[in-house]
N, C-alpha and C. Protein backbone atom coordinates (compact mmCIF):
# COMPACT_ATOMS: atom_id res chain seq x y z
N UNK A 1 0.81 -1.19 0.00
CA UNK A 1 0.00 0.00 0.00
C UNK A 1 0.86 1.26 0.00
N UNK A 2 1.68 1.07 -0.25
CA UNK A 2 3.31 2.29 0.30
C UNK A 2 2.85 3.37 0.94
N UNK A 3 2.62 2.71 2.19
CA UNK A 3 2.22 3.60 3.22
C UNK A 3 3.81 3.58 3.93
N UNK A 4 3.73 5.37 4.40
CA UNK A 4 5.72 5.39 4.81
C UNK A 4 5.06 4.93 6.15
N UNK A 5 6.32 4.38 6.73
CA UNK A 5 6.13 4.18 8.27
C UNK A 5 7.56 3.50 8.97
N UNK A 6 7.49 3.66 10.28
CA UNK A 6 8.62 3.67 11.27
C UNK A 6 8.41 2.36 12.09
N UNK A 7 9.37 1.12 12.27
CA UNK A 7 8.82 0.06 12.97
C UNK A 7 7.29 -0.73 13.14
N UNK A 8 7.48 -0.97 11.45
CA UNK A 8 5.98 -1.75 11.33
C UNK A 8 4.35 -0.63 11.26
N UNK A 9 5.07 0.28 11.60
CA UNK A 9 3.49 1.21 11.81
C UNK A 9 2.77 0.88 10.21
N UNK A 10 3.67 1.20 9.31
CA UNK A 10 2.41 0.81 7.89
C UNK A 10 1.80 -0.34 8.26
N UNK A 11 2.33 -1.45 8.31
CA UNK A 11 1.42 -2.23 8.20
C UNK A 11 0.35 -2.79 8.99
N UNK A 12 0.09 -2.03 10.22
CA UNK A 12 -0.46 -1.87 11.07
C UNK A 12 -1.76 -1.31 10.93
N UNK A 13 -1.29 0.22 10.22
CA UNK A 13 -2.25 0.71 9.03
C UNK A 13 -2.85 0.38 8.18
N UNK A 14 -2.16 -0.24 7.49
CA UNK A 14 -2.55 -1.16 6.52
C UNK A 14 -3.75 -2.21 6.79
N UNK A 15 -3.39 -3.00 7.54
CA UNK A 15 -4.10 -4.01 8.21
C UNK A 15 -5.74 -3.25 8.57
N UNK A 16 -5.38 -2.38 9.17
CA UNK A 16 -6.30 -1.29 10.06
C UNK A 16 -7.74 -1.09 8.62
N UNK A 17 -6.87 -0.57 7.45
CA UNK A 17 -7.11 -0.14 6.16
C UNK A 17 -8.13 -1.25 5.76
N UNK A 18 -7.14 -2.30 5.63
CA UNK A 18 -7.92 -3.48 5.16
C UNK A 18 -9.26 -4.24 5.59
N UNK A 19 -9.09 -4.46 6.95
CA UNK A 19 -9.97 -4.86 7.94
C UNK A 19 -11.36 -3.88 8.05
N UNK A 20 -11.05 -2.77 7.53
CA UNK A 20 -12.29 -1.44 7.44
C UNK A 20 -13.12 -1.80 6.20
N UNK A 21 -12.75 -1.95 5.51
CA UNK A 21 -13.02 -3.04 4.31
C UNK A 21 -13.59 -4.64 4.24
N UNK A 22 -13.41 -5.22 5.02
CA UNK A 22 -13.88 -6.26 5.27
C UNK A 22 -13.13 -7.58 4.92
N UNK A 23 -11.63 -6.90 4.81
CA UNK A 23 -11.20 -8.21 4.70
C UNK A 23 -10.16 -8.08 5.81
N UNK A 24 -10.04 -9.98 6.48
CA UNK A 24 -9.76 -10.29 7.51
C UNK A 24 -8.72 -10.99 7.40
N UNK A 25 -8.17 -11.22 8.42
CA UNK A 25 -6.91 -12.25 8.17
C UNK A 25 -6.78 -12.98 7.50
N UNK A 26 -7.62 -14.06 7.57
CA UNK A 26 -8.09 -15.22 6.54
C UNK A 26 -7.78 -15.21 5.12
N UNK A 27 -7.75 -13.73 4.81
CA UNK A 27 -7.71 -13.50 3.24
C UNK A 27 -6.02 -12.97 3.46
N UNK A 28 -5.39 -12.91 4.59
CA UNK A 28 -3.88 -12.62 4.11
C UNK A 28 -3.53 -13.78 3.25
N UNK A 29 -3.71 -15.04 3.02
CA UNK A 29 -2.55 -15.82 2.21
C UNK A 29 -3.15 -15.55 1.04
N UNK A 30 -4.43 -15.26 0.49
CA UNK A 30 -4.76 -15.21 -0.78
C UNK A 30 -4.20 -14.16 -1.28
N UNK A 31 -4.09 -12.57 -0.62
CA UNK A 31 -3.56 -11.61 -0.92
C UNK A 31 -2.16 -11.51 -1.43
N UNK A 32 -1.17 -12.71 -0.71
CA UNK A 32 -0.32 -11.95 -0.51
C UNK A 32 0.63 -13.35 -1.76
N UNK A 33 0.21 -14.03 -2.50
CA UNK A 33 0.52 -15.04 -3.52
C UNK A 33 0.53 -14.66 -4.89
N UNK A 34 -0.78 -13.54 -5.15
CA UNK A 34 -1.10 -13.13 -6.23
C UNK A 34 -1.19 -11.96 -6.52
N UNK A 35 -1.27 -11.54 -7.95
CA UNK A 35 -1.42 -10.01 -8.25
C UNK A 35 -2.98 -9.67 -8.04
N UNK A 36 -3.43 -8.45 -7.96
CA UNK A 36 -4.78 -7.77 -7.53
C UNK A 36 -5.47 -8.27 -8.67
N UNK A 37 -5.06 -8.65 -9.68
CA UNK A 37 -6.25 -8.68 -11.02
C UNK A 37 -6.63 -10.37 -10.80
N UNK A 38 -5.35 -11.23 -10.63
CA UNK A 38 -5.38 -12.52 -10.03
C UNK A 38 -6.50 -12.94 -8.79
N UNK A 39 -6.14 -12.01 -7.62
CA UNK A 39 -7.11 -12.41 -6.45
C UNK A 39 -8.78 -11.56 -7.02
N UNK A 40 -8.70 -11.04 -7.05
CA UNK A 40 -10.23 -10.09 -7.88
C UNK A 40 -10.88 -11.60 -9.20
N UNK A 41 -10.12 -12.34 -9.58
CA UNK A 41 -10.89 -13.11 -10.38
C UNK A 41 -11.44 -14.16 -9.72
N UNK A 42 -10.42 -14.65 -8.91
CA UNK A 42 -10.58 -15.91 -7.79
C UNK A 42 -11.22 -15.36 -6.38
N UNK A 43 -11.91 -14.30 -6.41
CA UNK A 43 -12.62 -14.26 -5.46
C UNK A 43 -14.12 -14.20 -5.69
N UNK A 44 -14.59 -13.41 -4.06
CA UNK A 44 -16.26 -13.31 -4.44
C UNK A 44 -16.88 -12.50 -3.21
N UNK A 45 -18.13 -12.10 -2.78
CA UNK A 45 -18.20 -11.60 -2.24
C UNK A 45 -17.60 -9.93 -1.86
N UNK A 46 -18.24 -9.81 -0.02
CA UNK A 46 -17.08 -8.55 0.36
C UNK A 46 -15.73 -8.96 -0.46
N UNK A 47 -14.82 -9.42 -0.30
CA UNK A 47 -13.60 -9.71 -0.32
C UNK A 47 -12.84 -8.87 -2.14
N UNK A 48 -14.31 -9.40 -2.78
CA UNK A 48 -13.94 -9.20 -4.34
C UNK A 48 -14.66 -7.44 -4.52
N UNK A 49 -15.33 -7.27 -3.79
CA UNK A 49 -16.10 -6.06 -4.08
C UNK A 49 -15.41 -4.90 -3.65
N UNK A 50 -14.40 -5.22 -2.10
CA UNK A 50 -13.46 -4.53 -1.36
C UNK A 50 -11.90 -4.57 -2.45
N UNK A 51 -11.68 -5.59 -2.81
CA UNK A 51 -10.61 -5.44 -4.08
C UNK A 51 -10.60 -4.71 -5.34
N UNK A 52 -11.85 -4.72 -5.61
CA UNK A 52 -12.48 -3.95 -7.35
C UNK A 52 -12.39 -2.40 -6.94
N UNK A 53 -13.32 -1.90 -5.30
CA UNK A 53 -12.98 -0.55 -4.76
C UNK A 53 -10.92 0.18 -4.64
N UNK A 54 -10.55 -1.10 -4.07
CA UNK A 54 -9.26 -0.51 -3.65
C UNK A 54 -8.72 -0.19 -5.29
N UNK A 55 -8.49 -1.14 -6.44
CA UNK A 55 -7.88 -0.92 -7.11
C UNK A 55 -8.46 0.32 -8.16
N UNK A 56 -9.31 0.36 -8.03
CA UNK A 56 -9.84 1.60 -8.34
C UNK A 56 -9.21 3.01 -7.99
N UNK A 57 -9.09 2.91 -6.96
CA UNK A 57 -8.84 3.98 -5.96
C UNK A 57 -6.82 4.26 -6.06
N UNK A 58 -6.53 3.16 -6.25
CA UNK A 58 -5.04 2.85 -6.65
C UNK A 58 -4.63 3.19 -8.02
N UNK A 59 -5.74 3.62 -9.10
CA UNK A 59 -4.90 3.77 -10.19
C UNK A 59 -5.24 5.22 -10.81
């Protein structure tokens, strides 16, 4: 998310970010294997609807 940060704080944020969104831990290993266009095909639900928003918002 290149969020700057000092001893882990991004991803803390991040997490924070994500979880506001509706995705939960559970979805860290799917996230973190594949590219956004990859997990957005193989998903469904919140999970895919919260991915289609972020990358939106990312480009």
């Amino acid at each position: 998310m290149n969020i700057d940060s000092q001893n882990r704080g991004g991803g803390f944020i991040a997490k924070s970010i994500l979880n506001s969104y509706g995705v939960l831990a559970e979805h860290k290993k799917i996230i973190n294997d594949f590219n956004i266009n990859q997990i957005i095909e193989n998903s469904n639900g919140v999970l895919k609807e919260t991915l289609i928003a972020l990358k939106l918002k990312l480009i």
